[in-house]
PDB file of N, CA and C in Angstrom:
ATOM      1  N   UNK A   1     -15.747   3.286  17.886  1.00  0.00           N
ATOM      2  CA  UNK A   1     -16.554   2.071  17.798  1.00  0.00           C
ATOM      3  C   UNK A   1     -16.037   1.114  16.752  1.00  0.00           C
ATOM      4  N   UNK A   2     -16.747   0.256  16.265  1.00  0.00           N
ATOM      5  CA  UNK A   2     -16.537  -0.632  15.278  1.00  0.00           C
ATOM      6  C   UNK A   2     -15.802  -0.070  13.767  1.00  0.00           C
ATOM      7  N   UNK A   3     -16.111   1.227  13.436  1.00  0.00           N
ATOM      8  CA  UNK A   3     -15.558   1.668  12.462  1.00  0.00           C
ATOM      9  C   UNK A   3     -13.951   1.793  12.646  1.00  0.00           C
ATOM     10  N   UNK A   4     -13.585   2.161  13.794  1.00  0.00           N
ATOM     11  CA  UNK A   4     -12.311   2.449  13.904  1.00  0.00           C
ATOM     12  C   UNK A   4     -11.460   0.922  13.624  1.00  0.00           C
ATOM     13  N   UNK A   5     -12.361  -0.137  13.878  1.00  0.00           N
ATOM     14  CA  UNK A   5     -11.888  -1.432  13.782  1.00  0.00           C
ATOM     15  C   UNK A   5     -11.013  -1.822  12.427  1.00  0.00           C
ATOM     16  N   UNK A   6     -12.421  -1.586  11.477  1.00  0.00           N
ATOM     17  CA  UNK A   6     -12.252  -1.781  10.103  1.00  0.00           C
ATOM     18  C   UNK A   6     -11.462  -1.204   9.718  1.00  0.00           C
ATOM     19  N   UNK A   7     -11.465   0.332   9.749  1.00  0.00           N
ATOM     20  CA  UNK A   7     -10.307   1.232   9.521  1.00  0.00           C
ATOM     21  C   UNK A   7      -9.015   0.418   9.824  1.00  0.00           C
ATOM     22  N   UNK A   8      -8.367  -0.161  11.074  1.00  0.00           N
ATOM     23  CA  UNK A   8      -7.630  -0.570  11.568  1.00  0.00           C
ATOM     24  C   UNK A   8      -7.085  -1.540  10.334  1.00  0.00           C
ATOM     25  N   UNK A   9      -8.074  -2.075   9.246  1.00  0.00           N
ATOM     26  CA  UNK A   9      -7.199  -2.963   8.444  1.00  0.00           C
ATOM     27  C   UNK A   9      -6.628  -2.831   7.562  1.00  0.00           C
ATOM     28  N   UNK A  10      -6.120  -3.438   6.553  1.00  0.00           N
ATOM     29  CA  UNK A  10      -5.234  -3.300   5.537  1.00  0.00           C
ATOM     30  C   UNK A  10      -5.715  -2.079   4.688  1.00  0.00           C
ATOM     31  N   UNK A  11      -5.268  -1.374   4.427  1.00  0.00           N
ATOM     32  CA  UNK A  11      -5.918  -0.060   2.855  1.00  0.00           C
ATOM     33  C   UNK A  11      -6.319  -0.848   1.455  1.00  0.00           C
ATOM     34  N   UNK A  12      -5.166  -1.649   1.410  1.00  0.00           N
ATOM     35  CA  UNK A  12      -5.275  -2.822   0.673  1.00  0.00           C
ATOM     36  C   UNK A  12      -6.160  -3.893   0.193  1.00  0.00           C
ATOM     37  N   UNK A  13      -5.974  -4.386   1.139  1.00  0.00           N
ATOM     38  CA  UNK A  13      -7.584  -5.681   0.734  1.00  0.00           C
ATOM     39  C   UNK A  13      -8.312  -5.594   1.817  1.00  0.00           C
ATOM     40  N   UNK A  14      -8.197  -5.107   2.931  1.00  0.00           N
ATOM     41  CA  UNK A  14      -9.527  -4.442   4.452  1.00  0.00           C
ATOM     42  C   UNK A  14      -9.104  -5.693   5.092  1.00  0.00           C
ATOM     43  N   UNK A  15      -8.492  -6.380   5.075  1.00  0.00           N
ATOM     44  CA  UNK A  15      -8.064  -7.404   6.045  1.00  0.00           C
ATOM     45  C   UNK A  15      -7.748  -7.069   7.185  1.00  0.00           C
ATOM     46  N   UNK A  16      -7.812  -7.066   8.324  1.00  0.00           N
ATOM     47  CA  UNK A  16      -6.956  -6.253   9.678  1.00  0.00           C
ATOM     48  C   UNK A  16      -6.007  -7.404   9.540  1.00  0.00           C
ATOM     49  N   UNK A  17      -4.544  -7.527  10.455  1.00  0.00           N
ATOM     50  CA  UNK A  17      -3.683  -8.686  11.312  1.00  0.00           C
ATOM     51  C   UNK A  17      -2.357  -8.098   9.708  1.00  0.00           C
ATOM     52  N   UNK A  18      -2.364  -7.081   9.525  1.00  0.00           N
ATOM     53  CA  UNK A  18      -1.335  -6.938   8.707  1.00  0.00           C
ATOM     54  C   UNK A  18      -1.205  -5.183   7.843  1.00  0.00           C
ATOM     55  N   UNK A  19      -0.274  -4.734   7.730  1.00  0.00           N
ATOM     56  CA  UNK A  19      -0.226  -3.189   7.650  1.00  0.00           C
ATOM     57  C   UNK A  19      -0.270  -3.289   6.035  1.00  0.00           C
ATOM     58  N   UNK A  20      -0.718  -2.284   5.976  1.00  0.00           N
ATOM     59  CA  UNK A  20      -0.973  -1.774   4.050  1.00  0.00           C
ATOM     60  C   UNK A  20       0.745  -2.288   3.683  1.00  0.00           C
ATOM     61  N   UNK A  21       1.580  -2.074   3.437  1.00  0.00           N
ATOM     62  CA  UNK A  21       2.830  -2.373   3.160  1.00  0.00           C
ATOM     63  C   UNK A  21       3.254  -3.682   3.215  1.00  0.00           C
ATOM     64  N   UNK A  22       2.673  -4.481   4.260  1.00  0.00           N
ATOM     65  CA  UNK A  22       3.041  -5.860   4.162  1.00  0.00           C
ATOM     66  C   UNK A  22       1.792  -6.883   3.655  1.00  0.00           C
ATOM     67  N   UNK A  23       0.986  -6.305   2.804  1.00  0.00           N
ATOM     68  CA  UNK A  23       0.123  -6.940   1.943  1.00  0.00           C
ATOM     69  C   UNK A  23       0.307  -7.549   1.173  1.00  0.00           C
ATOM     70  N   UNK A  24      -0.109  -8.810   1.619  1.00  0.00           N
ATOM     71  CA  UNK A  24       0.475  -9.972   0.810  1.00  0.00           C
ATOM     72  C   UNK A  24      -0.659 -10.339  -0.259  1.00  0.00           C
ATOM     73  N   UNK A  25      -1.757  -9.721  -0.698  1.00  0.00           N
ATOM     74  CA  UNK A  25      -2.988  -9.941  -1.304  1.00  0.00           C
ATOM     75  C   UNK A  25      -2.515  -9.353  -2.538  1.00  0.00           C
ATOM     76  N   UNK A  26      -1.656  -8.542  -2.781  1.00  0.00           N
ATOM     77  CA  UNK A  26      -1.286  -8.177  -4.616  1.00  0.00           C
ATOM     78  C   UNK A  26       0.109  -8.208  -4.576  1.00  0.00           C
ATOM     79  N   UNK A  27       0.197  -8.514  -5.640  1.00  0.00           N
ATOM     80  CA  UNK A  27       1.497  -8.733  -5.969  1.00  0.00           C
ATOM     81  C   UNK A  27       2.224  -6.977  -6.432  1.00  0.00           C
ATOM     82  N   UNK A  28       3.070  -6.650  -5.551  1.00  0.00           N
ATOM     83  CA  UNK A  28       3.647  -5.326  -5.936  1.00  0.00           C
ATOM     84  C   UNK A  28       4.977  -5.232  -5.633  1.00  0.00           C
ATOM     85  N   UNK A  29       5.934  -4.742  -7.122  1.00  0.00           N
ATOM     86  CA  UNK A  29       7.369  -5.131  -6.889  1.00  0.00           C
ATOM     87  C   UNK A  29       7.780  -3.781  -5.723  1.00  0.00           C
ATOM     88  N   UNK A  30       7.378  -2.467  -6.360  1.00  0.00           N
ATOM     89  CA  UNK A  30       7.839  -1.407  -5.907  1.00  0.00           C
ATOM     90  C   UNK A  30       6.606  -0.584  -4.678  1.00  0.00           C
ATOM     91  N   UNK A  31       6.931  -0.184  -3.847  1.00  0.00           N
ATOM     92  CA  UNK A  31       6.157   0.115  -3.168  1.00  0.00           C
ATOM     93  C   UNK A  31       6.039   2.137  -3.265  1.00  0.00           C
ATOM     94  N   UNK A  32       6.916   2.326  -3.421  1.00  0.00           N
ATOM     95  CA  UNK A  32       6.890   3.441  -3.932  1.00  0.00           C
ATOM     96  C   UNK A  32       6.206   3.625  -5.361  1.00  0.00           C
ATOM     97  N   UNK A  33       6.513   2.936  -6.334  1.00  0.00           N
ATOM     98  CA  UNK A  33       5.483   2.901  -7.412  1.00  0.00           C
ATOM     99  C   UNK A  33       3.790   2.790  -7.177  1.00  0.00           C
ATOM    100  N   UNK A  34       3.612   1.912  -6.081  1.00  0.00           N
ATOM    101  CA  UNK A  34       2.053   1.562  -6.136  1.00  0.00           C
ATOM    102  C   UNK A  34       1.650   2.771  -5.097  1.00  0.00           C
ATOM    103  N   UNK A  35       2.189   3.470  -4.218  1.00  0.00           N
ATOM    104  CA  UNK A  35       1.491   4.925  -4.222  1.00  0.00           C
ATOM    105  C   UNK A  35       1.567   5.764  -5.690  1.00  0.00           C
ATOM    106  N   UNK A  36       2.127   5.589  -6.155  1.00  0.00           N
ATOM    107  CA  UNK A  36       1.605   6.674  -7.627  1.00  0.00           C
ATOM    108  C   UNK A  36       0.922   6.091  -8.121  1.00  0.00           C
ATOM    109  N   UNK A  37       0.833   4.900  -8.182  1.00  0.00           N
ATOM    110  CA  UNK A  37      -0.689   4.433  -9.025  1.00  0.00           C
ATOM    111  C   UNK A  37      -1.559   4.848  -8.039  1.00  0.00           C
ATOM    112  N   UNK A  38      -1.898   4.527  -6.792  1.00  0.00           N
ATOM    113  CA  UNK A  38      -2.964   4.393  -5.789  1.00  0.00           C
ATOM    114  C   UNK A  38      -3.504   6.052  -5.814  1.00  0.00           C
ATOM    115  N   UNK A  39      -2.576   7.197  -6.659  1.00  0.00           N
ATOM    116  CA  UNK A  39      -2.892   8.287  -5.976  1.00  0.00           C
ATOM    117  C   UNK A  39      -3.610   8.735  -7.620  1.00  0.00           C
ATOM    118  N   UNK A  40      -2.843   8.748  -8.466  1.00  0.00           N
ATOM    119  CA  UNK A  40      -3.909   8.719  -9.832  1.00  0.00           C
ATOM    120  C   UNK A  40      -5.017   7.688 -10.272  1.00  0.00           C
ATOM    121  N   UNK A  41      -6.073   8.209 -10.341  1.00  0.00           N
ATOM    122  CA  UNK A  41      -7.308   7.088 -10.998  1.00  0.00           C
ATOM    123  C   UNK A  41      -7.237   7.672 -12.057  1.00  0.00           C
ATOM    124  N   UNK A  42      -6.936   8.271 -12.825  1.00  0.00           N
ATOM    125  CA  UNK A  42      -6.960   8.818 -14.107  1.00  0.00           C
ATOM    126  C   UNK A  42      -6.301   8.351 -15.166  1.00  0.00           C
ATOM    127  N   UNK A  43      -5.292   6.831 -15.128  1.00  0.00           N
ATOM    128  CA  UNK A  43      -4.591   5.963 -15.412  1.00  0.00           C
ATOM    129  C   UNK A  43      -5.786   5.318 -16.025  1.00  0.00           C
ATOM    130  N   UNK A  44      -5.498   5.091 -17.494  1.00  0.00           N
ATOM    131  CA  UNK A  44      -5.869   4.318 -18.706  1.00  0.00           C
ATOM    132  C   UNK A  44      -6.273   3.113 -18.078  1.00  0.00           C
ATOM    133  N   UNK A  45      -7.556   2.532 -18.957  1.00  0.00           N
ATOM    134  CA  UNK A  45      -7.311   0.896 -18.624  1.00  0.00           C
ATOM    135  C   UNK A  45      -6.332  -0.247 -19.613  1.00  0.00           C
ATOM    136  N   UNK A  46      -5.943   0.922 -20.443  1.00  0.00           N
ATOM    137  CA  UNK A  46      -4.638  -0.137 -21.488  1.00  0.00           C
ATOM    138  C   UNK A  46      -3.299   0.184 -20.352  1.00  0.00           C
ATOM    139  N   UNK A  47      -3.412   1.243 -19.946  1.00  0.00           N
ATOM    140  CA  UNK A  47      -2.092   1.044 -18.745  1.00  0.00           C
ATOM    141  C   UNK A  47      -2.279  -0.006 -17.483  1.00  0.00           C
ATOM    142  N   UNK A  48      -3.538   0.072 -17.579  1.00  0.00           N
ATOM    143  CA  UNK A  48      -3.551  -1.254 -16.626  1.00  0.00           C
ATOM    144  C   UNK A  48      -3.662  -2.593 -16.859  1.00  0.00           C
ATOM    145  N   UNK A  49      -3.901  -2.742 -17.731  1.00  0.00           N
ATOM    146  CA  UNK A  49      -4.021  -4.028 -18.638  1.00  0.00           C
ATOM    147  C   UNK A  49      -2.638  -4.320 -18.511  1.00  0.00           C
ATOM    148  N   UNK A  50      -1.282  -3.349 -19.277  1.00  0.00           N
ATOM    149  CA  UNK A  50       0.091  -3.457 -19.900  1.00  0.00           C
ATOM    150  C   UNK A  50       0.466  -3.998 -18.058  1.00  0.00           C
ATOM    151  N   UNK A  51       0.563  -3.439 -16.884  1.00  0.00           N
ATOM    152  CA  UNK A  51       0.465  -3.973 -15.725  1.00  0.00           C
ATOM    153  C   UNK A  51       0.529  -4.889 -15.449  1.00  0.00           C
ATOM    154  N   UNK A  52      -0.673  -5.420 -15.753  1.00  0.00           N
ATOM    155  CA  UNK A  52      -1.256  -6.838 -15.110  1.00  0.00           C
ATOM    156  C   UNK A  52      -0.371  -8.002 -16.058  1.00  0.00           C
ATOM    157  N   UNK A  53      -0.388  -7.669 -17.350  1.00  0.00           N
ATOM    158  CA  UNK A  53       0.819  -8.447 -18.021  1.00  0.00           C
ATOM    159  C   UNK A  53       1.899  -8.544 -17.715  1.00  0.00           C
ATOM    160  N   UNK A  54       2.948  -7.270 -17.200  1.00  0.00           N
ATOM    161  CA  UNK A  54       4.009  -6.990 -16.952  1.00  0.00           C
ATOM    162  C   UNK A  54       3.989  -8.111 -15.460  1.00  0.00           C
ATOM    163  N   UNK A  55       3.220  -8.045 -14.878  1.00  0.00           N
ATOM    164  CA  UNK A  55       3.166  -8.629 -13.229  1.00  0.00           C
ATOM    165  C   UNK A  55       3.025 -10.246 -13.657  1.00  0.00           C
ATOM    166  N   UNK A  56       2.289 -10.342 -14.938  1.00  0.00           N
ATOM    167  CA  UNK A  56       1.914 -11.964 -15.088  1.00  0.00           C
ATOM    168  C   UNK A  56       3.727 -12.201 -15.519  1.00  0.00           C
ATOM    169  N   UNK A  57       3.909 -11.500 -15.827  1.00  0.00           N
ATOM    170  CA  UNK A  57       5.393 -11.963 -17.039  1.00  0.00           C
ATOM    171  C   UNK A  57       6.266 -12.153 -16.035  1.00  0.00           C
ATOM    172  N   UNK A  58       5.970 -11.469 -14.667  1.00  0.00           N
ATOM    173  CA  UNK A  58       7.186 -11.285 -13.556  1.00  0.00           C
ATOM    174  C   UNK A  58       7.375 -12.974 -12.690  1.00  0.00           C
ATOM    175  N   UNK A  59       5.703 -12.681 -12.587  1.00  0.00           N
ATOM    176  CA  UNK A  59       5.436 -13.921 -12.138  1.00  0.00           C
ATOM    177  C   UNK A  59       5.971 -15.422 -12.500  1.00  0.00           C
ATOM    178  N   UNK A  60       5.756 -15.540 -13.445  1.00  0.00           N
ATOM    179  CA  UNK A  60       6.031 -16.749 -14.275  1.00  0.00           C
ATOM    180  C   UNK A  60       7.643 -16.732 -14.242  1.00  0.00           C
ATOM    181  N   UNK A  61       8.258 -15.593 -14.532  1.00  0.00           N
ATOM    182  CA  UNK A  61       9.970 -15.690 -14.523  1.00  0.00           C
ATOM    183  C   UNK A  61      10.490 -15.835 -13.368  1.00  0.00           C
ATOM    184  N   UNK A  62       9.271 -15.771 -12.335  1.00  0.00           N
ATOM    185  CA  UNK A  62      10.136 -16.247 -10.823  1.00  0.00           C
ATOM    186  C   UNK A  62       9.732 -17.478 -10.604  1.00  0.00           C
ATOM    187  N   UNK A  63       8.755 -18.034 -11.137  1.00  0.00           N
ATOM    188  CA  UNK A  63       8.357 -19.453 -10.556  1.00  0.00           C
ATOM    189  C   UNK A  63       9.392 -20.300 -11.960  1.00  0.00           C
ATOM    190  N   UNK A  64       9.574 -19.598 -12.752  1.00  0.00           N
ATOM    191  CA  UNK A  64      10.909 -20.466 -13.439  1.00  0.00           C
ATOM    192  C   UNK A  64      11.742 -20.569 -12.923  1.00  0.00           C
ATOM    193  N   UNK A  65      12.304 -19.389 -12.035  1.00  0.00           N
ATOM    194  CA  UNK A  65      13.165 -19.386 -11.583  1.00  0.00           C
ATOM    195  C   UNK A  65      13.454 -20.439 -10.430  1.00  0.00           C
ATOM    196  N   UNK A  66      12.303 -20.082  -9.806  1.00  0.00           N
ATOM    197  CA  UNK A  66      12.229 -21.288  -8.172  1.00  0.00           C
ATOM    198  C   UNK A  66      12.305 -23.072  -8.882  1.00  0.00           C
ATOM    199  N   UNK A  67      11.535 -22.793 -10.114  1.00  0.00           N
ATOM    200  CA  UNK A  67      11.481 -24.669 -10.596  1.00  0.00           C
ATOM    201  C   UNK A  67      12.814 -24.934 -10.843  1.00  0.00           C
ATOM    202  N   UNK A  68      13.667 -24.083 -11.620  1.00  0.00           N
ATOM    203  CA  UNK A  68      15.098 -24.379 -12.052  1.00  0.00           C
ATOM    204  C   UNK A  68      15.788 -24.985 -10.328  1.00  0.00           C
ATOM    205  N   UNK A  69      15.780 -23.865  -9.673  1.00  0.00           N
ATOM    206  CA  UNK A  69      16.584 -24.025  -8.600  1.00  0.00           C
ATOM    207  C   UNK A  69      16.288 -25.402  -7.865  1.00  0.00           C
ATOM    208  N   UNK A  70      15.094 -25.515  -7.917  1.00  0.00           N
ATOM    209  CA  UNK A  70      14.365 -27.162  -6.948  1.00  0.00           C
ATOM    210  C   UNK A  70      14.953 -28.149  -7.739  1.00  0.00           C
ATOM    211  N   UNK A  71      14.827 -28.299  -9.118  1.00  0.00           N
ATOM    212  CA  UNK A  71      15.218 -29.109  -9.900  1.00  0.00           C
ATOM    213  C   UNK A  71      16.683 -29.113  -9.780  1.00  0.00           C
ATOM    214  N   UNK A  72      17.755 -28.117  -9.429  1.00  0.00           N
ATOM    215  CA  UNK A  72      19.490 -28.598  -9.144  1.00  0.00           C
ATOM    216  C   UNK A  72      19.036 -29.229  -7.752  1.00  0.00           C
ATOM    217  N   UNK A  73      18.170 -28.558  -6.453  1.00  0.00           N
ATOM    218  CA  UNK A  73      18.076 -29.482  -5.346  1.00  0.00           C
ATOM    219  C   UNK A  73      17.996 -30.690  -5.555  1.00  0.00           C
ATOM    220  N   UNK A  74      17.445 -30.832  -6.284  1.00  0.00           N
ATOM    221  CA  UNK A  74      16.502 -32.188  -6.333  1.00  0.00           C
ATOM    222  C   UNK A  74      18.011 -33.416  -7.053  1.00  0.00           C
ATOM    223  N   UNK A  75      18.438 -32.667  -7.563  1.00  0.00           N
ATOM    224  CA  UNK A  75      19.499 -33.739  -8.327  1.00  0.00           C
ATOM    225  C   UNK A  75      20.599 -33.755  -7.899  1.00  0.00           C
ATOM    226  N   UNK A  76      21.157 -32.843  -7.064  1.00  0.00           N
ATOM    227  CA  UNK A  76      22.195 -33.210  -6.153  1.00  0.00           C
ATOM    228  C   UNK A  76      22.393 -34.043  -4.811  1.00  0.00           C
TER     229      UNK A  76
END
């Protein structure tokens, strides 16, 4: 019935129209890493905190990265 529906969606964020792996709702470099998180809850909340920094820090060094690159587009 309807449960099997829901089931059907992401593990991730419960979205259906996309597989746990191609979840575009968190940002995750390694996919093999985020099953070892996903499988321990016993993980600190200062380890998750250090995370969410590490991911902000990633973040920001790629959208530097993309502004640098637009900015040679842009001037050639």
């Amino acid at each position: 019935g309807n449960k099997d529906n829901i089931r059907a969606g992401c593990k991730k964020c419960g979205y259906p129209g996309h597989l746990t792996f191609e979840c575009r709702n968190f940002l995750r470099v390694d996919p093999q890493r985020d099953i070892v998180l996903d499988v321990s809850s016993t993980s600190s909340e200062d380890s998750e905190e250090e995370e969410l920094q590490r991911l902000q820090a990633m973040r920001e060094k790629k959208s530097k990265v993309f502004s640098s690159l637009k900015t040679e587009l842009d001037n050639s």
